[in-house]
Protein backbone atom coordinates (compact mmCIF):
# COMPACT_ATOMS: atom_id res chain seq x y z
CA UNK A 1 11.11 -4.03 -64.70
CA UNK A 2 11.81 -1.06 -62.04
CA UNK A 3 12.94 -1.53 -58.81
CA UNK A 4 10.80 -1.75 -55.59
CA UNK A 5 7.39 0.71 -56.04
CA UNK A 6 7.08 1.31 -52.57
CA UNK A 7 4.54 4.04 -53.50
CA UNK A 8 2.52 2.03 -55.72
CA UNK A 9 -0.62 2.37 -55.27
CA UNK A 10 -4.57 2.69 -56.32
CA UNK A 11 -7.34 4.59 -56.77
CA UNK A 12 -11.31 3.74 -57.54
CA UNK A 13 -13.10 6.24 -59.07
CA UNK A 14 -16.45 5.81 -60.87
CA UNK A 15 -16.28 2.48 -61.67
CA UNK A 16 -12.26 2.40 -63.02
CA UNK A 17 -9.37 1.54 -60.89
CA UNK A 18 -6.18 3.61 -61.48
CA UNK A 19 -2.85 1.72 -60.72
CA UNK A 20 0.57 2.45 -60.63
CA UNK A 21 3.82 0.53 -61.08
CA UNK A 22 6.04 0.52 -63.94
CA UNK A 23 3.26 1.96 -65.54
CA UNK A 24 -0.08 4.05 -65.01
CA UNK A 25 -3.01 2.19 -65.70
CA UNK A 26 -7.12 2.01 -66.09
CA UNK A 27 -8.79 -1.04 -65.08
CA UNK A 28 -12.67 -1.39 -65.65
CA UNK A 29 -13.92 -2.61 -62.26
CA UNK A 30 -16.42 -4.88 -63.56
CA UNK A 31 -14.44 -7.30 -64.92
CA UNK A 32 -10.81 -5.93 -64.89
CA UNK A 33 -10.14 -5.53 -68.34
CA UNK A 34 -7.43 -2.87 -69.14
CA UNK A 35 -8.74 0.07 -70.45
CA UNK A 36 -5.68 1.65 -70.80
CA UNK A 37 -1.52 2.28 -70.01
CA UNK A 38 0.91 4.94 -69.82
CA UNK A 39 4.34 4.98 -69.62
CA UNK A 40 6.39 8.55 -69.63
CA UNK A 41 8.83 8.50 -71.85
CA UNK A 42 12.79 9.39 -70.98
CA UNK A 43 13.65 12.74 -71.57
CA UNK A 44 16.66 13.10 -73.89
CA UNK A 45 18.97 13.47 -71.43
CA UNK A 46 17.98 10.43 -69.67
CA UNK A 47 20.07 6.96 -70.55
CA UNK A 48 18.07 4.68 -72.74
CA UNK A 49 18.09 2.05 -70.11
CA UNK A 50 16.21 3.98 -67.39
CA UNK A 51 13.12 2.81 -66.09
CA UNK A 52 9.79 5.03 -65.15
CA UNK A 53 8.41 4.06 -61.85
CA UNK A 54 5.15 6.11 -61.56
CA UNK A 55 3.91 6.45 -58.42
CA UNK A 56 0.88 7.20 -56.21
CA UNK A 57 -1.84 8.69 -58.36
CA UNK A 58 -4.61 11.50 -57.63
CA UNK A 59 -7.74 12.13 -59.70
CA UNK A 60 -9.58 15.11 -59.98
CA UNK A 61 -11.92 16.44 -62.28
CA UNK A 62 -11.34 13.79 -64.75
CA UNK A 63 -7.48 14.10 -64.64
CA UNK A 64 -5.13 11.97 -62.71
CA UNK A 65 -1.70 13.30 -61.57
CA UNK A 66 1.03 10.70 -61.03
CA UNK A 67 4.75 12.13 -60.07
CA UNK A 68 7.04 9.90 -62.11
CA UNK A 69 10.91 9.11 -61.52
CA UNK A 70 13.38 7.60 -64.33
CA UNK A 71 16.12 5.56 -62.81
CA UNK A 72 18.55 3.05 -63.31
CA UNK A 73 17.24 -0.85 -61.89
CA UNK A 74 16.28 1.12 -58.48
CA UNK A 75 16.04 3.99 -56.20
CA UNK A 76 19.66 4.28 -55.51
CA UNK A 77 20.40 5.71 -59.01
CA UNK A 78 17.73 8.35 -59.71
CA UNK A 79 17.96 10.53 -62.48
CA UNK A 80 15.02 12.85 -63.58
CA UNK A 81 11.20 13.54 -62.06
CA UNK A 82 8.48 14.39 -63.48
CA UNK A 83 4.91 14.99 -62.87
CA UNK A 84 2.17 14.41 -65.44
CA UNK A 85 -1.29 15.01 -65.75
CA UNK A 86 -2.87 12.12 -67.71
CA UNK A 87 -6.70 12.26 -69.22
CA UNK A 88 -8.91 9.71 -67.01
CA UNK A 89 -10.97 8.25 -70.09
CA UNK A 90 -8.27 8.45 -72.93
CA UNK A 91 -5.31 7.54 -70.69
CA UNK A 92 -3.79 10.57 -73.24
CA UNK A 93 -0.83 12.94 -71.50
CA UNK A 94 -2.43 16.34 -70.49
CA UNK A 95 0.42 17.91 -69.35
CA UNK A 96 3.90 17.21 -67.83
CA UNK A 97 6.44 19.01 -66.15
CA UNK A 98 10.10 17.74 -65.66
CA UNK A 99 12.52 18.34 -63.06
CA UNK A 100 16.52 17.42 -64.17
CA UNK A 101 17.78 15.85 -60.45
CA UNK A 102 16.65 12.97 -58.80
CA UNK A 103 14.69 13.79 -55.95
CA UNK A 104 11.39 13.40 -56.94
CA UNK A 105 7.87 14.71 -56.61
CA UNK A 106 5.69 13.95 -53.55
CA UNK A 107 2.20 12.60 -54.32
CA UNK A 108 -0.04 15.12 -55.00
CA UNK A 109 -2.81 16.96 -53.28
CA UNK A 110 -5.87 18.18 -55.10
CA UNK A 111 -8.26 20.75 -53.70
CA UNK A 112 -10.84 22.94 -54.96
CA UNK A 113 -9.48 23.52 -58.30
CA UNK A 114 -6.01 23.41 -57.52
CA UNK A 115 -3.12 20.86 -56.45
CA UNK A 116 -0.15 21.08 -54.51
CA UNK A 117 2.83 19.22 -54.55
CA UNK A 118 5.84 19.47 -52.89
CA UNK A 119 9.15 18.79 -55.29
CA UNK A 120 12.55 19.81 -56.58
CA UNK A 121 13.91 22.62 -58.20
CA UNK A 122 12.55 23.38 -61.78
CA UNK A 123 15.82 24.54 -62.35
CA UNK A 124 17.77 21.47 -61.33
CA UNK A 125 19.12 23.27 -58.57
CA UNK A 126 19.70 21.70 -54.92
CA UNK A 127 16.51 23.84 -53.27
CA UNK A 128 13.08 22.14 -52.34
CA UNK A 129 10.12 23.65 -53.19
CA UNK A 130 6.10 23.71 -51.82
CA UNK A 131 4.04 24.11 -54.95
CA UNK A 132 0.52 25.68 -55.84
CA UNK A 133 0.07 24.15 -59.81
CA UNK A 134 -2.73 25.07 -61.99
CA UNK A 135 -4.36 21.70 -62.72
CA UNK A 136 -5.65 22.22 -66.52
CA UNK A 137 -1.68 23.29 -67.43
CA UNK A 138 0.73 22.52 -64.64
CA UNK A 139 1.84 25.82 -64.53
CA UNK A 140 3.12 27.29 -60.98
CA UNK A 141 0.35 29.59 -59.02
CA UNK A 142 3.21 29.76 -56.52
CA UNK A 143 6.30 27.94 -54.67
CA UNK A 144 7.55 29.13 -51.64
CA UNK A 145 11.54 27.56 -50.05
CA UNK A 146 11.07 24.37 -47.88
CA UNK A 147 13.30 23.50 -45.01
CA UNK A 148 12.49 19.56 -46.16
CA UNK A 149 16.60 18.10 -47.01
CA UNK A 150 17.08 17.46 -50.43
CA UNK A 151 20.01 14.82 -50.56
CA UNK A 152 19.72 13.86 -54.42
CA UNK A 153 19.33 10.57 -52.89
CA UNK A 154 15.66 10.17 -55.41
CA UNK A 155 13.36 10.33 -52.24
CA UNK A 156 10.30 12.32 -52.48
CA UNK A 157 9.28 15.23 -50.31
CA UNK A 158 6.27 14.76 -47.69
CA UNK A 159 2.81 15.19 -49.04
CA UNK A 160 1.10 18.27 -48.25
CA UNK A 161 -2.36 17.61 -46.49
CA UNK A 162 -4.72 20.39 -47.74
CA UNK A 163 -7.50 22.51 -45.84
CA UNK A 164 -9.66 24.86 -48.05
CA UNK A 165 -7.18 27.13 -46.60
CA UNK A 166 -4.28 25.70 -45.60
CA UNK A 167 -1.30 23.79 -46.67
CA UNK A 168 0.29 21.99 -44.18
CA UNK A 169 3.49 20.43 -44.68
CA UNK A 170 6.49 18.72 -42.68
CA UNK A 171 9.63 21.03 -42.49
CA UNK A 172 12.86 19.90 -41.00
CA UNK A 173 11.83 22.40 -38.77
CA UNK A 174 8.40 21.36 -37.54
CA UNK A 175 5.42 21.84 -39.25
CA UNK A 176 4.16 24.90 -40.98
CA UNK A 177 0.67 25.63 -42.23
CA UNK A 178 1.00 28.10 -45.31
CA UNK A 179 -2.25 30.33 -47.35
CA UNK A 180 -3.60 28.19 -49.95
CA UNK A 181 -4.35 31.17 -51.71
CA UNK A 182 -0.68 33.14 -51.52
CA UNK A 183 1.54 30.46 -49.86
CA UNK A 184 2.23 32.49 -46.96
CA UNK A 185 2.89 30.99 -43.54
CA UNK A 186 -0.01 31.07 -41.07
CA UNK A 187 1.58 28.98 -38.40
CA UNK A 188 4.23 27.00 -37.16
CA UNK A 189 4.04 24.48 -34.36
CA UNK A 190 6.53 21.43 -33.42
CA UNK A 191 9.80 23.06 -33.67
CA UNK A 192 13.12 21.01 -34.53
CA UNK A 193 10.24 17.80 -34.11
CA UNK A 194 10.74 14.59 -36.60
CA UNK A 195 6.94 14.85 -37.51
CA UNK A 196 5.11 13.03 -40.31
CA UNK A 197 2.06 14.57 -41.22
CA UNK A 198 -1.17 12.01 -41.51
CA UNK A 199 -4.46 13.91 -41.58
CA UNK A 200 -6.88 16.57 -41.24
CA UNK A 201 -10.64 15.82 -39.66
CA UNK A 202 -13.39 17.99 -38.44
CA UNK A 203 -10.79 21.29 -37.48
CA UNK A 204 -7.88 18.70 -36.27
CA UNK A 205 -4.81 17.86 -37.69
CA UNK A 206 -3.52 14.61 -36.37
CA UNK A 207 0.36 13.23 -37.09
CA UNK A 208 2.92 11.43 -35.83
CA UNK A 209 5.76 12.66 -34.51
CA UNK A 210 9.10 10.57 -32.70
CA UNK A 211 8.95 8.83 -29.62
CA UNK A 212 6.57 7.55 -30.94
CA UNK A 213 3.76 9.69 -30.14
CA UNK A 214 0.11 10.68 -31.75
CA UNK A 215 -0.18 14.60 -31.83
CA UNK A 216 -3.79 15.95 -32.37
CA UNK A 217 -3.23 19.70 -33.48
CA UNK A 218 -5.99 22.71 -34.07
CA UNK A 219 -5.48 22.83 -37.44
CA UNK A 220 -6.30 26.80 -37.56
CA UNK A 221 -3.85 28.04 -35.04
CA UNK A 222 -1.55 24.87 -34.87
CA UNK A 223 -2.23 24.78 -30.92
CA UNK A 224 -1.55 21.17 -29.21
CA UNK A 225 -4.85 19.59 -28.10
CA UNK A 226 -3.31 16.21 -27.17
CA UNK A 227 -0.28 13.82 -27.33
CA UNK A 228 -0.28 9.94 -26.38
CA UNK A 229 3.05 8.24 -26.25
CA UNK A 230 3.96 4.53 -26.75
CA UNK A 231 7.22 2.62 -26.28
CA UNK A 232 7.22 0.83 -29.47
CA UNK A 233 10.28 0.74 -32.32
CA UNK A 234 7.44 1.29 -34.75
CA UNK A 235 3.92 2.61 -35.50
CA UNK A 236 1.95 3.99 -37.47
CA UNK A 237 -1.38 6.70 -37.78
CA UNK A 238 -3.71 4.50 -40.67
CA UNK A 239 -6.99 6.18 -40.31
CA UNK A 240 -10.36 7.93 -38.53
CA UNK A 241 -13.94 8.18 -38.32
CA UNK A 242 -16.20 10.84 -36.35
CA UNK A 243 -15.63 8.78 -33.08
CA UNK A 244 -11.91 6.81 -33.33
CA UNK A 245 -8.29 7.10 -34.30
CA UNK A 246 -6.65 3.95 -35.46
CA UNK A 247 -3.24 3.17 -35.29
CA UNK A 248 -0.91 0.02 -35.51
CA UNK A 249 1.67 -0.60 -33.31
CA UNK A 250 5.11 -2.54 -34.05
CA UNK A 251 4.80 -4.91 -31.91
CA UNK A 252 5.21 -8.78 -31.96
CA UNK A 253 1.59 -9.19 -32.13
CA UNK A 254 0.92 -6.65 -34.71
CA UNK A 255 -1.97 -5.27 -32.51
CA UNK A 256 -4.68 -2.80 -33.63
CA UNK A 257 -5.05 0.45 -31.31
CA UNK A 258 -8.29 2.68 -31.16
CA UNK A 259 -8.05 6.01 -29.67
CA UNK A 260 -10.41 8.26 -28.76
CA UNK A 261 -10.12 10.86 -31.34
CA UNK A 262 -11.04 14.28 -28.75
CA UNK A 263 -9.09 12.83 -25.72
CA UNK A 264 -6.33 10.41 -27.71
CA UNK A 265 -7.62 7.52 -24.66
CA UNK A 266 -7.40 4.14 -25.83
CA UNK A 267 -10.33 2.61 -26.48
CA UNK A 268 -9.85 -0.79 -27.67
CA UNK A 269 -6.53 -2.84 -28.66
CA UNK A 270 -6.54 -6.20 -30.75
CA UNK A 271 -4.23 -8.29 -31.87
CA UNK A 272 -4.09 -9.43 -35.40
CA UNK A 273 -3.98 -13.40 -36.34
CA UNK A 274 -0.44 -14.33 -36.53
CA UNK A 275 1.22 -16.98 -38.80
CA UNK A 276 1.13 -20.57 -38.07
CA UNK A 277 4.64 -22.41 -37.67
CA UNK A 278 3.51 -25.26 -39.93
CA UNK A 279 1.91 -23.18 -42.61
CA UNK A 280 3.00 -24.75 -46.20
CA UNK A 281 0.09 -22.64 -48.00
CA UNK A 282 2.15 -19.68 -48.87
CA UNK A 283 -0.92 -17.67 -47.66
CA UNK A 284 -1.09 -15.47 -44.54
CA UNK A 285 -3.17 -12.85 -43.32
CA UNK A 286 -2.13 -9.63 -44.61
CA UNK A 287 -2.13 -7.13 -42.46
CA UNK A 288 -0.59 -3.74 -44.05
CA UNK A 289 -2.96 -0.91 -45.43
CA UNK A 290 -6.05 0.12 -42.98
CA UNK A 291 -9.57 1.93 -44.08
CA UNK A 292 -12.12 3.06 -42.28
CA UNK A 293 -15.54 1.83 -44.66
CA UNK A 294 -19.45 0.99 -44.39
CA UNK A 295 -19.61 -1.17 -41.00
CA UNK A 296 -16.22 -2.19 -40.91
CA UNK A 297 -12.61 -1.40 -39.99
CA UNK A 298 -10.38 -2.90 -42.82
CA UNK A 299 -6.87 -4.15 -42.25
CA UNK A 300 -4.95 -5.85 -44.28
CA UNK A 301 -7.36 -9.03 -45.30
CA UNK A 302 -8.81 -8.64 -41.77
CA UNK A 303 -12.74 -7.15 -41.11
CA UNK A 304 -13.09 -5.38 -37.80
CA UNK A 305 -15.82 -4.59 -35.80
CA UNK A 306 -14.93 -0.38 -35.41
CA UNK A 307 -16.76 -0.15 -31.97
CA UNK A 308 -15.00 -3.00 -29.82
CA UNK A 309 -12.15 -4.39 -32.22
CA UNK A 310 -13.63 -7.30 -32.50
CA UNK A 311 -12.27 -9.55 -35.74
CA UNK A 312 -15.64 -10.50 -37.71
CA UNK A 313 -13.63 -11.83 -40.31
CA UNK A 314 -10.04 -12.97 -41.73
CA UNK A 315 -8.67 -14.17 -44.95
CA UNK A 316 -5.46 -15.43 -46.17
CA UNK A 317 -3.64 -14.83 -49.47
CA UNK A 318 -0.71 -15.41 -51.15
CA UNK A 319 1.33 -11.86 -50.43
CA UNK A 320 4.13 -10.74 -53.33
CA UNK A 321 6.99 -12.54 -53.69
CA UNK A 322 9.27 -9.20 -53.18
CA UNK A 323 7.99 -7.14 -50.35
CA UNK A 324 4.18 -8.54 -49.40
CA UNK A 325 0.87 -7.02 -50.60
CA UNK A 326 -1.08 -4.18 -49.07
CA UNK A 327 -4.71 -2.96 -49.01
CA UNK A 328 -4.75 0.33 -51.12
CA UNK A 329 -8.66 0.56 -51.42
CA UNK A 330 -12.36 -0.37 -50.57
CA UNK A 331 -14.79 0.28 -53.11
CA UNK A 332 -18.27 -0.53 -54.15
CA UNK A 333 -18.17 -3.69 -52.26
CA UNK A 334 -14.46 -4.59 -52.91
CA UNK A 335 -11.15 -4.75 -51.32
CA UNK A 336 -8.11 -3.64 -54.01
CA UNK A 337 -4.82 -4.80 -52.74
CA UNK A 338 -1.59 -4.12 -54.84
CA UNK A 339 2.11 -6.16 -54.39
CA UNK A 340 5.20 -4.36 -53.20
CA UNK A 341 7.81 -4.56 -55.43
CA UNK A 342 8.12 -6.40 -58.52
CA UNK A 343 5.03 -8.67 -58.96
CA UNK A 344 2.82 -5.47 -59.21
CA UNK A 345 -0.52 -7.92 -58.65
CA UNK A 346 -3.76 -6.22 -58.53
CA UNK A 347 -5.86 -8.35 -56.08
CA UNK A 348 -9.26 -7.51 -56.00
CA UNK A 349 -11.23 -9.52 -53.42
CA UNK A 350 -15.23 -9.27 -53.74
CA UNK A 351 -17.58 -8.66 -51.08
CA UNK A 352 -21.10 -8.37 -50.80
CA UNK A 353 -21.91 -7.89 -54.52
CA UNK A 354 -21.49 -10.45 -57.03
CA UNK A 355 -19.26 -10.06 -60.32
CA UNK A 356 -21.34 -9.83 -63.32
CA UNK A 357 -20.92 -10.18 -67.29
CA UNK A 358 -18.47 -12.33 -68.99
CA UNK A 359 -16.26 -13.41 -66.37
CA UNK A 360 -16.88 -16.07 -62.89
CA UNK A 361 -19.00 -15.51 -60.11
CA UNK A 362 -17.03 -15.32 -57.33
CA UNK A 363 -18.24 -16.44 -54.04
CA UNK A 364 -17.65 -13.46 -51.16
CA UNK A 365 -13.99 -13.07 -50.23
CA UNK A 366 -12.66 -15.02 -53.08
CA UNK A 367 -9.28 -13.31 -54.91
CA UNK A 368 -9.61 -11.94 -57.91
CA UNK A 369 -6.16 -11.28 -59.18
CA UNK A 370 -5.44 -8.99 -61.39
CA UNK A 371 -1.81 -9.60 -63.25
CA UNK A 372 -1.02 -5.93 -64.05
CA UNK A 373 2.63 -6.71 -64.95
CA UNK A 374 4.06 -10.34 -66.36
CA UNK A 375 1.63 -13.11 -66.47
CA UNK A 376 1.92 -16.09 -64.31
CA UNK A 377 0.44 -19.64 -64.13
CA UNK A 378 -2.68 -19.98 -62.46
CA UNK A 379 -2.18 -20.58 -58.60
CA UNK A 380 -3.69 -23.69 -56.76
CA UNK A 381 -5.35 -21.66 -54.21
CA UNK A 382 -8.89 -20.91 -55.82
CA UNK A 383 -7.41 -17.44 -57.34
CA UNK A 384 -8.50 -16.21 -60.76
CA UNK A 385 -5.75 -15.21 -62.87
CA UNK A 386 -6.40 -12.23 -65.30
CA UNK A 387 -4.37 -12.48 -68.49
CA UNK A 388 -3.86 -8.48 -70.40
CA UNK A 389 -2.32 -8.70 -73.44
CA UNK A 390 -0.81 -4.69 -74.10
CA UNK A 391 1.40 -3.24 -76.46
CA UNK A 392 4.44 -1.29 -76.03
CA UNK A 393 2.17 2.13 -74.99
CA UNK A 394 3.51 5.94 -75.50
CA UNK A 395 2.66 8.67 -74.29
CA UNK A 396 0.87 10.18 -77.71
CA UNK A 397 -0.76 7.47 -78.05
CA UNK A 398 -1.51 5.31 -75.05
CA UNK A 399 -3.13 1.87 -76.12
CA UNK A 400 -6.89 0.19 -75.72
CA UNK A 401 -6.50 -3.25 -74.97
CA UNK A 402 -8.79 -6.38 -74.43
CA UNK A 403 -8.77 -8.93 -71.50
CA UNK A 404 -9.19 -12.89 -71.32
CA UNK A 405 -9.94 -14.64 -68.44
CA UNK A 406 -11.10 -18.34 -67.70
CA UNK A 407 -12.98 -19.59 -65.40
CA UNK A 408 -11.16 -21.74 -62.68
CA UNK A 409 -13.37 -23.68 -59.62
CA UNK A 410 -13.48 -20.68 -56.65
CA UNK A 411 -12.77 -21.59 -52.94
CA UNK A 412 -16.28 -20.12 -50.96
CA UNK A 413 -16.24 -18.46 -47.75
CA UNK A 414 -19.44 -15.88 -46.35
CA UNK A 415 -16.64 -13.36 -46.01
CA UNK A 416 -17.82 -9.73 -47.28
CA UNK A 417 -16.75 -6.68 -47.40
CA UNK A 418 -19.99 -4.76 -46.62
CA UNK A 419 -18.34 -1.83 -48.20
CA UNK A 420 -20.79 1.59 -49.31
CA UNK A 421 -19.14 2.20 -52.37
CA UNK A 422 -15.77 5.02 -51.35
CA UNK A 423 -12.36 5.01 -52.51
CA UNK A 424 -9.69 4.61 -49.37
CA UNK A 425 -9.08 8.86 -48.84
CA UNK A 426 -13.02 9.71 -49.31
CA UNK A 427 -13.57 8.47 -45.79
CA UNK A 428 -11.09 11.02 -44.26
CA UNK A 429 -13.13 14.16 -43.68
CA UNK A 430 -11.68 17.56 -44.55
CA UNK A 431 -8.70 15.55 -46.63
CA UNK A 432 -8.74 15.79 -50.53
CA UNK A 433 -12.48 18.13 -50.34
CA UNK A 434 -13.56 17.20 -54.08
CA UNK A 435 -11.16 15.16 -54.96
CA UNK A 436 -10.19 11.13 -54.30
CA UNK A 437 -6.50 10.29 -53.40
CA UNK A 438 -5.96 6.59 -52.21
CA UNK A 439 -4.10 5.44 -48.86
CA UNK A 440 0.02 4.92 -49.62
CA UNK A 441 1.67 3.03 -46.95
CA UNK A 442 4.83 0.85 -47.59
């Protein structure tokens, strides 16, 4: 096993749900089974005993695009990067190119028929680089110098957030918008600012920057349109819709924040359901990973209603063992959360539709849990365990494997999901046009 995946995370396209870890791998929505698994293999001048964590993966057109570091037990010993381009159906390698140091590749970005990354050196030189790949080969349309550090440390660069014209990326800097087309600059706003880049939506780019502080930017000139400022050690930008900005705040109560996305004026505030002092379940409300779906504003294992913040629903489960569990996606009626670290659970949690074919019914809001990595004994808390029996997979010749499951008495609740059918990113308009990337927050 790796070390902590803190980008792990999932996608759900067309009726298959992509998930990282130790491994890249395609699970049939219906009823879980694996369809398939990758693993990169170590390059030769990699030590035997390295481990490939893959990370955050993008489809497009069929192909999914994982970046994928080899290192020793964790992140403090990287060695190598590489970013592959696997076939969807056939879980077959397409394509891969290798970097020799250990920073690694950010997640990808895919746009109109191209996809932009930003990474190290080719070369295995110190520089960082802002990439415009070809898609079908992986070959380089152009890079162009970033100002991001590169330490050697094994941390990834910032995602770009793509425009159909522009490529906006965090510099040390600030934050620079470059051609999509030539990689030239176009603008530059938020000089010598520590700003994380979140999204783009209907001609605004919105981020975070220190303070803490919200930033909504004209995303074609890079002009300031508003700031809001808060006090607290920690927060974070989740997601949007045509009428709200939602955020979550670090503080004690783990509060929910809606802003109004044209003026940045808070609109609502609520505080999530906080841990009893007596619980002896080992379940808790989660309350990491936000998307904006259907009716509802999810977070965590929480439904909210989107207009007032009101909670129309909660649920608790039992989070990872390592570092917790965190909503990655809502899909077709479904919530996908994935574990943090080592356990590398795929919890899928059903919602208005019912599960159909040779596995249980479940009841709205019951678990299902997936077991993507080791299996474990079924838990006394009404979850349904999901054995996959795999062999050791390559990367010529990635595996098919069947899935068993029983069926164990299900704990019922009227929870659901009310979800229209989108994968986490497809809800973000003018993020990912014609493509599906999934939300990745630690």
């Amino acid at each position: 096993m790796g070390g902590f995946h803190e980008r792990d995370s999932v996608c759900v396209v067309d009726g298959t749900v992509y998930a990282t870890g130790d491994a890249l791998a395609a699970y049939d929505t219906a009823d879980g089974s694996k369809q398939w698994e990758f693993v990169a293999e170590n390059p030769d001048s990699v030590r035997d005993a390295a481990v490939s964590d893959a990370k955050s993966p993008t489809v497009m057109d069929g192909t999914v695009f994982v970046p994928v570091r080899m290192s020793i037990f964790d992140d403090d010993n990287p060695l190598h990067a590489a970013l592959i381009a696997v076939d969807a159906d056939s879980g077959e390698k397409e394509w891969r190119i290798d970097a020799p140091v250990g920073a690694g590749f950010s997640d990808v970005a895919a746009v109109d028929g191209s996809i932009y990354t930003t990474g190290p050196d080719l070369d295995g030189d110190t520089g960082r680089f802002v990439y415009a790949l070809d898609p079908a080969d992986g070959s380089v349309r152009w890079r162009r110098e970033s100002t991001q550090p590169n330490n050697g440390d094994g941390q990834p660069g910032h995602t770009p957030v793509v425009t159909d014209e522009l490529v906006i990326i965090e510099e040390k800097s600030g934050v620079r918008a470059r051609d999509t087309t030539s990689g030239d600059v176009v603008w530059e706003a938020l000089s010598n600012v520590d700003a994380s880049i979140a999204m783009v939506s209907d001609g605004t780019l919105f981020l975070e920057t220190g303070g803490p502080s919200i930033v909504a930017l004209n995303v074609a000139t890079g002009e300031q349109q508003w700031k809001r400022s808060y006090e607290y050690s920690r927060m974070s930008l989740e997601t949007i819709d045509a009428e709200r900005l939602y955020i979550q705040t670090g503080a004690e109560t783990d509060d929910v924040v809606a802003l109004d996305r044209t003026s940045g004026e808070e609109r609502w505030r609520t505080p999530l359901p906080q841990p009893s002092e007596d619980n002896r379940s080992g379940k808790y409300v989660l309350k990491s990973g936000m998307a904006r779906v259907g009716e509802l504003l999810y977070v965590g294992s929480v439904g909210l209603d989107p207009t007032d913040g009101s909670i129309v629903w909660s649920k608790k489960i039992r989070p990872g063992r390592a570092a917790g569990t965190v909503l990655r996606a809502v899909a077709g009626g479904r919530m996908y959360f994935r574990d943090v670290g080592m356990d590398q659970r795929l919890i899928v949690m059903k919602g208005s539709e019912t599960q159909t074919g040779s596995t249980s019914t479940l009841q709205p809001g019951t678990p299902d849990q997936h077991d993507t990595g080791t299996t474990e004994p079924s838990q006394p808390d009404g979850t349904d365990d999901l054995t996959v029996e795999t062999d050791t997979p390559t990367e010529s010749a990635p595996p098919r494997s069947s899935a068993t499951k029983d069926a164990p008495d299900t704990e019922g609740t009227t929870t659901s999901t009310n979800g229209p059918g989108f994968g986490l990113f497809s809800a973000l308009a003018g993020v990912g046009v014609g493509a599906w990337r999934c939300l990745n927050r630690p």
